[in-house]
N, C-alpha and C. Protein backbone atom coordinates (compact mmCIF):
# COMPACT_ATOMS: atom_id res chain seq x y z
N UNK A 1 -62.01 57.01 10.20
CA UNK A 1 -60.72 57.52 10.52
C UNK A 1 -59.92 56.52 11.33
N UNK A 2 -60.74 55.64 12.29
CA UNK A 2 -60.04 54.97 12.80
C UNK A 2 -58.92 53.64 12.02
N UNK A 3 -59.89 53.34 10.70
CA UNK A 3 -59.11 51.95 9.80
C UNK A 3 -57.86 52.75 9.49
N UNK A 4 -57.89 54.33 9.19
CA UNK A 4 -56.17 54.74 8.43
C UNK A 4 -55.34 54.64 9.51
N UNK A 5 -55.43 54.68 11.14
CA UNK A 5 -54.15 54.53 11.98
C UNK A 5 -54.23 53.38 12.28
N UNK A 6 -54.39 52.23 11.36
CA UNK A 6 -53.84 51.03 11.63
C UNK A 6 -52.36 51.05 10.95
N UNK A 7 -51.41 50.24 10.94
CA UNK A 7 -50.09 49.99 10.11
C UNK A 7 -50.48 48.93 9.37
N UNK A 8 -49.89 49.24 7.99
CA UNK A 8 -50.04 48.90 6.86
C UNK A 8 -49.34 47.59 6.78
N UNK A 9 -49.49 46.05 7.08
CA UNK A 9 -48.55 44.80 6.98
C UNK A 9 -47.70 45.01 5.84
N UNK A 10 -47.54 46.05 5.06
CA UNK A 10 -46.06 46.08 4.45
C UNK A 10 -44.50 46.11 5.09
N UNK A 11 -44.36 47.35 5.17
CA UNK A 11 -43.22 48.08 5.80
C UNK A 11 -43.03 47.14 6.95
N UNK A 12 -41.72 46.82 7.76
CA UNK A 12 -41.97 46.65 9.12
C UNK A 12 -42.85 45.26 9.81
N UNK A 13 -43.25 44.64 8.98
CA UNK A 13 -44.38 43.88 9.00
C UNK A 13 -43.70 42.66 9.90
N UNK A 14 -42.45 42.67 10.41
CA UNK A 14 -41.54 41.80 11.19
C UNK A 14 -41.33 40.14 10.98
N UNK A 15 -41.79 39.62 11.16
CA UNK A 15 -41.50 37.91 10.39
C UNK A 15 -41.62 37.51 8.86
N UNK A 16 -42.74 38.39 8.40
CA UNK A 16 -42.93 38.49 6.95
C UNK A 16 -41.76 38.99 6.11
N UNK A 17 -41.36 39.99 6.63
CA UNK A 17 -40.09 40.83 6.06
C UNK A 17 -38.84 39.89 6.70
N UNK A 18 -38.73 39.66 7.26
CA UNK A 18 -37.43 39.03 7.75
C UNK A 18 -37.49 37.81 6.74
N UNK A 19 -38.38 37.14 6.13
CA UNK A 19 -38.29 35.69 5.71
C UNK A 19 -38.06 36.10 4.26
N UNK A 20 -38.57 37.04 3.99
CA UNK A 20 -38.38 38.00 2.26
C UNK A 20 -36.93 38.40 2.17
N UNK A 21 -36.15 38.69 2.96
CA UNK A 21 -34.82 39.19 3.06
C UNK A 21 -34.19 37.95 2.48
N UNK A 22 -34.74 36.90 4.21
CA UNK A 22 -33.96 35.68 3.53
C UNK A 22 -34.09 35.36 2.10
N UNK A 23 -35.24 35.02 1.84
CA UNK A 23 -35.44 34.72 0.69
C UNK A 23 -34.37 35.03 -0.51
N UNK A 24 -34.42 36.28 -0.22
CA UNK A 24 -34.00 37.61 -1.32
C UNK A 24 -32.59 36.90 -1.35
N UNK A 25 -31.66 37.05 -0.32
CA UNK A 25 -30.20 36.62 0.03
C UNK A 25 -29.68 35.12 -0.69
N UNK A 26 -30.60 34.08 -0.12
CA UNK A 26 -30.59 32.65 -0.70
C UNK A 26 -30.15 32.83 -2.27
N UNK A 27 -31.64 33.37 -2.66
CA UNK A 27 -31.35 33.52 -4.45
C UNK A 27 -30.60 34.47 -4.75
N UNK A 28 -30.08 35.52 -4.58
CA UNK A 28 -28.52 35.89 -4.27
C UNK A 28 -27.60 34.73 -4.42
N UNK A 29 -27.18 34.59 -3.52
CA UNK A 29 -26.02 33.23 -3.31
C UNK A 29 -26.26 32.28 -4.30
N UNK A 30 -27.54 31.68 -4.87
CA UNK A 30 -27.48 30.32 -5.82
C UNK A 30 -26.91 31.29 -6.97
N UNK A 31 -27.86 32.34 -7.18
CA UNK A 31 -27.20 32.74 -8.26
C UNK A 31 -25.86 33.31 -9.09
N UNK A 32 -25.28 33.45 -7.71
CA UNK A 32 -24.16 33.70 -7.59
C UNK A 32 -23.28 32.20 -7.90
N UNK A 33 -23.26 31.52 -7.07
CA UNK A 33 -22.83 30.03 -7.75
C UNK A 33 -23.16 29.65 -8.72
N UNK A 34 -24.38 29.87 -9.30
CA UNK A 34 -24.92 28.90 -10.76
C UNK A 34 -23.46 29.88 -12.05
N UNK A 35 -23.40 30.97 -11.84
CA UNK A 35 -22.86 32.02 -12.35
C UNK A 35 -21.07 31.56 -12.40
N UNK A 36 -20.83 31.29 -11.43
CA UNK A 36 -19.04 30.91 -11.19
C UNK A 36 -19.19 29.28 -11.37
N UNK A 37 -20.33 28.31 -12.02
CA UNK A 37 -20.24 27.21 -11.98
C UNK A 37 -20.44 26.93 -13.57
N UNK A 38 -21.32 28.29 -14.25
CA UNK A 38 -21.48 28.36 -15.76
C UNK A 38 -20.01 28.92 -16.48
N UNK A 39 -19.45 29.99 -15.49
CA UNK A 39 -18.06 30.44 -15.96
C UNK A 39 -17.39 29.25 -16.31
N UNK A 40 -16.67 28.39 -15.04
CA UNK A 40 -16.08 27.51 -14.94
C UNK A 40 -16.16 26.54 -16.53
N UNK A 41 -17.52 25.83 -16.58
CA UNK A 41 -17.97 25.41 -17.64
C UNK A 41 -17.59 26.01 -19.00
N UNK A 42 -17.91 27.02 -18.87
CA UNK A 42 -17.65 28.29 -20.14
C UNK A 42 -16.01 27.62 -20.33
N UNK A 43 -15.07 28.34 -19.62
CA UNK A 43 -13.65 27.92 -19.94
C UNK A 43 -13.10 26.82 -20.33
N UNK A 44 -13.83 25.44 -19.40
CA UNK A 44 -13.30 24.30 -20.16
C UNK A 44 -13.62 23.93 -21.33
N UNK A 45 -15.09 24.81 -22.25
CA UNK A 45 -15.49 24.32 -23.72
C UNK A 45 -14.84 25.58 -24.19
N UNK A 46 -14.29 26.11 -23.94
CA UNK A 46 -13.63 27.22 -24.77
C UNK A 46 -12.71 26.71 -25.68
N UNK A 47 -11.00 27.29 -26.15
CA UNK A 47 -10.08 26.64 -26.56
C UNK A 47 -9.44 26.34 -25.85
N UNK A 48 -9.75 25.19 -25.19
CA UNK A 48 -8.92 24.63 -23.36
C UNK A 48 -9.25 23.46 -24.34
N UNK A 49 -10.05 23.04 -24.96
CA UNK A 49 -9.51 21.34 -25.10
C UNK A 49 -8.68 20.98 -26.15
N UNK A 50 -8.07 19.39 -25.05
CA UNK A 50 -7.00 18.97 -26.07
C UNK A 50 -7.25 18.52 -27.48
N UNK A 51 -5.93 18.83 -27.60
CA UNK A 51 -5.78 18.47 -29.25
C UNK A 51 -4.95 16.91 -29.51
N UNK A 52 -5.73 16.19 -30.68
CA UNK A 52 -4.41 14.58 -30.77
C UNK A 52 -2.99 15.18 -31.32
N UNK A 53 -1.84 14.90 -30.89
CA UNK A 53 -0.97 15.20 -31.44
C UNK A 53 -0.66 13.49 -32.08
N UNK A 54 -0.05 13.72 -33.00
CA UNK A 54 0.34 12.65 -34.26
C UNK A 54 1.36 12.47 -34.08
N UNK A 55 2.29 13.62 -33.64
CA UNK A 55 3.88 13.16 -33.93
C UNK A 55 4.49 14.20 -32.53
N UNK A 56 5.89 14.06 -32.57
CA UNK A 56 6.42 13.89 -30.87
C UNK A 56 6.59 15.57 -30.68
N UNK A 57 5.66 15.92 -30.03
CA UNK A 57 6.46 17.45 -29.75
C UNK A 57 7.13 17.39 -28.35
N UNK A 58 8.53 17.89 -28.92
CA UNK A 58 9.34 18.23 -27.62
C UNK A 58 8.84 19.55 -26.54
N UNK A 59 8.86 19.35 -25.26
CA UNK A 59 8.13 20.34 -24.71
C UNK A 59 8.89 21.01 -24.56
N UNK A 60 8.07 22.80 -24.43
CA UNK A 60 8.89 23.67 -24.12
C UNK A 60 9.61 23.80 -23.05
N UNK A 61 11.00 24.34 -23.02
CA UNK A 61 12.11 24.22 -22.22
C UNK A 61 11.90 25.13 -20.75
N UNK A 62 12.12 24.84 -19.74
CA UNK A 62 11.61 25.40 -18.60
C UNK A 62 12.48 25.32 -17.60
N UNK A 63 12.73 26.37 -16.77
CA UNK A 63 13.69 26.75 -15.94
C UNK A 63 13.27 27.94 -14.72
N UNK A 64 13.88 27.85 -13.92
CA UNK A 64 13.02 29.08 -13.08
C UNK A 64 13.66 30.51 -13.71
N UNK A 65 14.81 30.86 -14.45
CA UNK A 65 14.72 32.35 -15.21
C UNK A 65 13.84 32.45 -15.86
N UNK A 66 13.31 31.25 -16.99
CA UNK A 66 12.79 31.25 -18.51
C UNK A 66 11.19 31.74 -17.69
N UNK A 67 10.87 31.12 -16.36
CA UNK A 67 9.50 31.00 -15.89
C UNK A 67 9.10 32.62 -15.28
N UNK A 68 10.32 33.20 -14.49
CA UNK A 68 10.15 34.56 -13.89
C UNK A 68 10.33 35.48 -15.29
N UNK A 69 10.77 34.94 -16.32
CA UNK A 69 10.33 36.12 -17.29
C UNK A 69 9.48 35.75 -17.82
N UNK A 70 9.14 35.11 -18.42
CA UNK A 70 7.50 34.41 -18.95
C UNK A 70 6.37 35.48 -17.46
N UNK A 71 6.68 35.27 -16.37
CA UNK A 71 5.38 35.69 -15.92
C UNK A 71 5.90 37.54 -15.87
N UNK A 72 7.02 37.95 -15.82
CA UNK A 72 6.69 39.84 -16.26
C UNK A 72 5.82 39.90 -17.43
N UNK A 73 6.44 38.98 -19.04
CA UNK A 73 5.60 39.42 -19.60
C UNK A 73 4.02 38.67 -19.76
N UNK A 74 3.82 38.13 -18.91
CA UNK A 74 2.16 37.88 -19.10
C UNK A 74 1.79 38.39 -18.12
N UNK A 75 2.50 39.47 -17.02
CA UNK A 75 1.92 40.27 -16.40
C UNK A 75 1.35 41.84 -16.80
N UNK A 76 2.60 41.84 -17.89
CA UNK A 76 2.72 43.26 -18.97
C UNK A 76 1.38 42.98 -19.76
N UNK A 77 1.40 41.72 -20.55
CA UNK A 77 0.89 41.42 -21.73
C UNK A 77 -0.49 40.59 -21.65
N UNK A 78 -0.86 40.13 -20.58
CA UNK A 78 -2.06 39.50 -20.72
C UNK A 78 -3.26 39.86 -19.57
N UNK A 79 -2.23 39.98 -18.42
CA UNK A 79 -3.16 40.09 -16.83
C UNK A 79 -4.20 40.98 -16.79
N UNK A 80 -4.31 41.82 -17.81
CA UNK A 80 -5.54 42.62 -18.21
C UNK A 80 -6.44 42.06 -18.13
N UNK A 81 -6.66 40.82 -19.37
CA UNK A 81 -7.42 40.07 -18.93
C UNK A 81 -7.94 39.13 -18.75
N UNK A 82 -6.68 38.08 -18.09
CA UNK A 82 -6.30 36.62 -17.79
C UNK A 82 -6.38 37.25 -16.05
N UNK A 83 -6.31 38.04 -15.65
CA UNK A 83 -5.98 38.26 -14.36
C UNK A 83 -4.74 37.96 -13.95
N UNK A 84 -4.11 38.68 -12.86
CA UNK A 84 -2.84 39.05 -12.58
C UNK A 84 -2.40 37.26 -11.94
N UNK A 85 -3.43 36.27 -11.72
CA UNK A 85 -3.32 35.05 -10.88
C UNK A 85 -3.43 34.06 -11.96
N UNK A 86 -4.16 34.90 -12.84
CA UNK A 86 -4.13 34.09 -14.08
C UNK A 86 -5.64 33.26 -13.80
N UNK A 87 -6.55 33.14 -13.30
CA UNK A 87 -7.36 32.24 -12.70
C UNK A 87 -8.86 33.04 -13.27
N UNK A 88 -8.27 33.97 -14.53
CA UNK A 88 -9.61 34.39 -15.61
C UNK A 88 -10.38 35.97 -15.26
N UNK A 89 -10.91 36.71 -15.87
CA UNK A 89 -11.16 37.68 -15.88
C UNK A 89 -12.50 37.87 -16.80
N UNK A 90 -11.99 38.54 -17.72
CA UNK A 90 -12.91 38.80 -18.93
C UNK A 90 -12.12 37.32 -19.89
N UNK A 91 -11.02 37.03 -19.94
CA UNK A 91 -10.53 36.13 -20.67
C UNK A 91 -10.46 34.59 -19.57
N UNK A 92 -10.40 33.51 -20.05
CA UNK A 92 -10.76 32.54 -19.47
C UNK A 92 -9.11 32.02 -18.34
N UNK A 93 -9.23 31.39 -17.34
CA UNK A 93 -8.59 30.47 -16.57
C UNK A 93 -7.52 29.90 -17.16
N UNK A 94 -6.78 30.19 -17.03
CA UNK A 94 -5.55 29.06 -17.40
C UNK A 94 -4.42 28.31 -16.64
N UNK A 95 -4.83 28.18 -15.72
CA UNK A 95 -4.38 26.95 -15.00
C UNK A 95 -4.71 25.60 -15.55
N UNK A 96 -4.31 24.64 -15.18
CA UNK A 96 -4.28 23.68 -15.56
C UNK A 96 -4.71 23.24 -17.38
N UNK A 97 -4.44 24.03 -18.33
CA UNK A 97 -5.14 23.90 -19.60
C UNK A 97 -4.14 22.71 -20.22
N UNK A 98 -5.83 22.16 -21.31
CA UNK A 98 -5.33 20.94 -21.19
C UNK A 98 -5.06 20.35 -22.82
N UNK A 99 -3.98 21.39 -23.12
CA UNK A 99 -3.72 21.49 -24.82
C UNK A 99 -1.82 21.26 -24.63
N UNK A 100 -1.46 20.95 -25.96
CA UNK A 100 0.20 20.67 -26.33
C UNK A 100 0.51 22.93 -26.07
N UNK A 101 2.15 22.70 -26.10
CA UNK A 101 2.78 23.46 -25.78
C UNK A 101 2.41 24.36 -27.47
N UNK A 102 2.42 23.17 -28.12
CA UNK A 102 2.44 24.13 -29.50
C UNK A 102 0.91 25.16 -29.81
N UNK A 103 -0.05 24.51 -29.56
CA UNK A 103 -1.32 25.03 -29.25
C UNK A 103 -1.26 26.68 -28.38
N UNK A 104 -0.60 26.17 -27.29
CA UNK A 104 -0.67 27.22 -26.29
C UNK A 104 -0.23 28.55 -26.98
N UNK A 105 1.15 28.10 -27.74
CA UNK A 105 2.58 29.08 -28.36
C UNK A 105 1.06 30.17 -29.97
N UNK A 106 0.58 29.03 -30.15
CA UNK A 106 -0.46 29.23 -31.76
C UNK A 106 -1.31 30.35 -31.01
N UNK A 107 -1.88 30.01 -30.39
CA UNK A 107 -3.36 30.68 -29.44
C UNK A 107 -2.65 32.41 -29.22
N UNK A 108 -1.49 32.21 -28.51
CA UNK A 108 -0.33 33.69 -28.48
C UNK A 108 0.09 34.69 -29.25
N UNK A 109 0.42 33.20 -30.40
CA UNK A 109 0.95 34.08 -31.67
C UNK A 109 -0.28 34.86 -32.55
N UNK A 110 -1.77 33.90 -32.74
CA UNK A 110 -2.70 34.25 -33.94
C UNK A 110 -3.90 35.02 -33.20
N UNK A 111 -3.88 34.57 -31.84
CA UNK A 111 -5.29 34.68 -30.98
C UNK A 111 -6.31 34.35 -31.46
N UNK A 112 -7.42 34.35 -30.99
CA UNK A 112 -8.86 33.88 -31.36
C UNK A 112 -9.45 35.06 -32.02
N UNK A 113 -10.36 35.46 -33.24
CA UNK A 113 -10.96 36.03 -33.73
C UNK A 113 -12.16 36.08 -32.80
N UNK A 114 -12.36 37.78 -32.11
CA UNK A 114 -13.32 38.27 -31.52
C UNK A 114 -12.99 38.06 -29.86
N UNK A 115 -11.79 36.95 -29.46
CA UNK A 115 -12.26 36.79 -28.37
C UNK A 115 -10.73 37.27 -27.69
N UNK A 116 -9.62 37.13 -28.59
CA UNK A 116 -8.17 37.47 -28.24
C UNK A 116 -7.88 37.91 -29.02
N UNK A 117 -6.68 39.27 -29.08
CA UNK A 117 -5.75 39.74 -29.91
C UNK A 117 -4.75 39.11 -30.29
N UNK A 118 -3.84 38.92 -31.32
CA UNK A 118 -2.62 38.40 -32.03
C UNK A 118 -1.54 39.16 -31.15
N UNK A 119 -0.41 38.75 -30.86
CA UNK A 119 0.64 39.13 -30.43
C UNK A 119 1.64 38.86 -31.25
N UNK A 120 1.55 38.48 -32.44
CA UNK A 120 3.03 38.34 -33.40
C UNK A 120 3.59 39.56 -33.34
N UNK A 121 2.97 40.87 -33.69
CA UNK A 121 3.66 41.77 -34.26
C UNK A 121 4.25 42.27 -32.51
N UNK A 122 3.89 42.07 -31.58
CA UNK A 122 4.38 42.87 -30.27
C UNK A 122 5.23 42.28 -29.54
N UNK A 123 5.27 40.27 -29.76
CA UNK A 123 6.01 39.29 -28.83
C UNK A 123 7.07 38.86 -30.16
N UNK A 124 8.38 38.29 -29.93
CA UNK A 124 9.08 37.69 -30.90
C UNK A 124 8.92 35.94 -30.31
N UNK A 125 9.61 35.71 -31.03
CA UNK A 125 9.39 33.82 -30.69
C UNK A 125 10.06 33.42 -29.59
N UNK A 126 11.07 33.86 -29.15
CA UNK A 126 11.56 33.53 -27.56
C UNK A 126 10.77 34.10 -26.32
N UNK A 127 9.88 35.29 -26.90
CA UNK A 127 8.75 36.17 -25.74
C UNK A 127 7.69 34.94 -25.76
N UNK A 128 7.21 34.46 -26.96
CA UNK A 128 6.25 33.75 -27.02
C UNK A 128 6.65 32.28 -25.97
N UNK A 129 7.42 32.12 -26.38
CA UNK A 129 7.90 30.49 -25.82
C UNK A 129 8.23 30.76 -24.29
N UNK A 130 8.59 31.89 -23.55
CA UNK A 130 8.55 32.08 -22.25
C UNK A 130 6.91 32.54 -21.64
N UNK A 131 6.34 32.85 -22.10
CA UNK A 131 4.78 33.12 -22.17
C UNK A 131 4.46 31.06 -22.03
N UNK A 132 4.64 30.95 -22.99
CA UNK A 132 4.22 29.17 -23.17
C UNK A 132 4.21 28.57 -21.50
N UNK A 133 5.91 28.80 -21.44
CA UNK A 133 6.50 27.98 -20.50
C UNK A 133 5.93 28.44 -19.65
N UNK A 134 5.97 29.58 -18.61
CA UNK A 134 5.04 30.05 -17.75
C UNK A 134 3.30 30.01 -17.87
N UNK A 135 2.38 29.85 -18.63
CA UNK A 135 1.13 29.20 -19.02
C UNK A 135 1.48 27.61 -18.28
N UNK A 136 2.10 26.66 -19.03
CA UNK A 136 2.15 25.56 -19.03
C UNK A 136 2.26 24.96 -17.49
N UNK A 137 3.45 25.98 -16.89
CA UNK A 137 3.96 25.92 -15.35
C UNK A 137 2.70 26.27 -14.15
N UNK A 138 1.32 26.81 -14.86
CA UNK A 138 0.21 27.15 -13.85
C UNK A 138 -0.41 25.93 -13.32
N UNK A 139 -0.07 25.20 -12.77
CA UNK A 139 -1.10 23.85 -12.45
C UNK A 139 -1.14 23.88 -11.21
């Protein structure tokens, strides 16, 4: 009877448990970074890379009206899930992306199969091109 009122070095076990916490926390945190360092990665092999352009595209036209309406509607139309900062969500980062204006305007109009919806039928071509301009203006 006397060995059962000993305490069991599980529970409570004081330096042992304190160093398991740590433990526990550490790999927490890496994994937490390895995670926002694979995202990161994820976005720039996404459709973020540039394209050769061959011949001269004029860039889209930019102004601070053209830019404060460009961001209502990619606040209406995308921040779902680009995030309201734009800095990615379920859909990737777009700050600094590193494609032509026409790319950006294509990606808007057709979207990616499986990964974005098409906006032709909901944006017209001046919605699209203020969408552009405000994208382009995130750096």
């Amino acid at each position: 009877m006397e060995d059962s009122a000993k305490p069991s070095p599980g529970i409570g076990a004081g330096a042992g448990n304190s160093l398991a916490v740590l433990a526990a926390a550490i790999a927490l945190a890496s994994a937490y970074g390895l995670s926002l360092g694979l995202r990161h990665l994820e976005s720039k092999a996404s459709h973020q890379q540039p394209t050769p352009e061959t011949w001269f595209e004029t860039p889209t036209p930019s102004s601070p009206a053209l830019l404060s309406q460009g961001r209502a509607l990619f606040l209406s139309s995308c921040a779902h899930c680009h995030g309201a900062d734009a800095t990615g969500d379920e859909g990737p980062d777009l700050h600094d992306v590193g494609v032509s204006d026409r790319y950006i305007s294509n990606i808007i109009t057709h979207g990616i199969k499986g990964e974005m919806p098409s906006f032709r039928k909901k944006l017209g071509h001046d919605e699209i091109a203020r969408l552009t301009a405000y994208v382009r203006s995130l750096e």
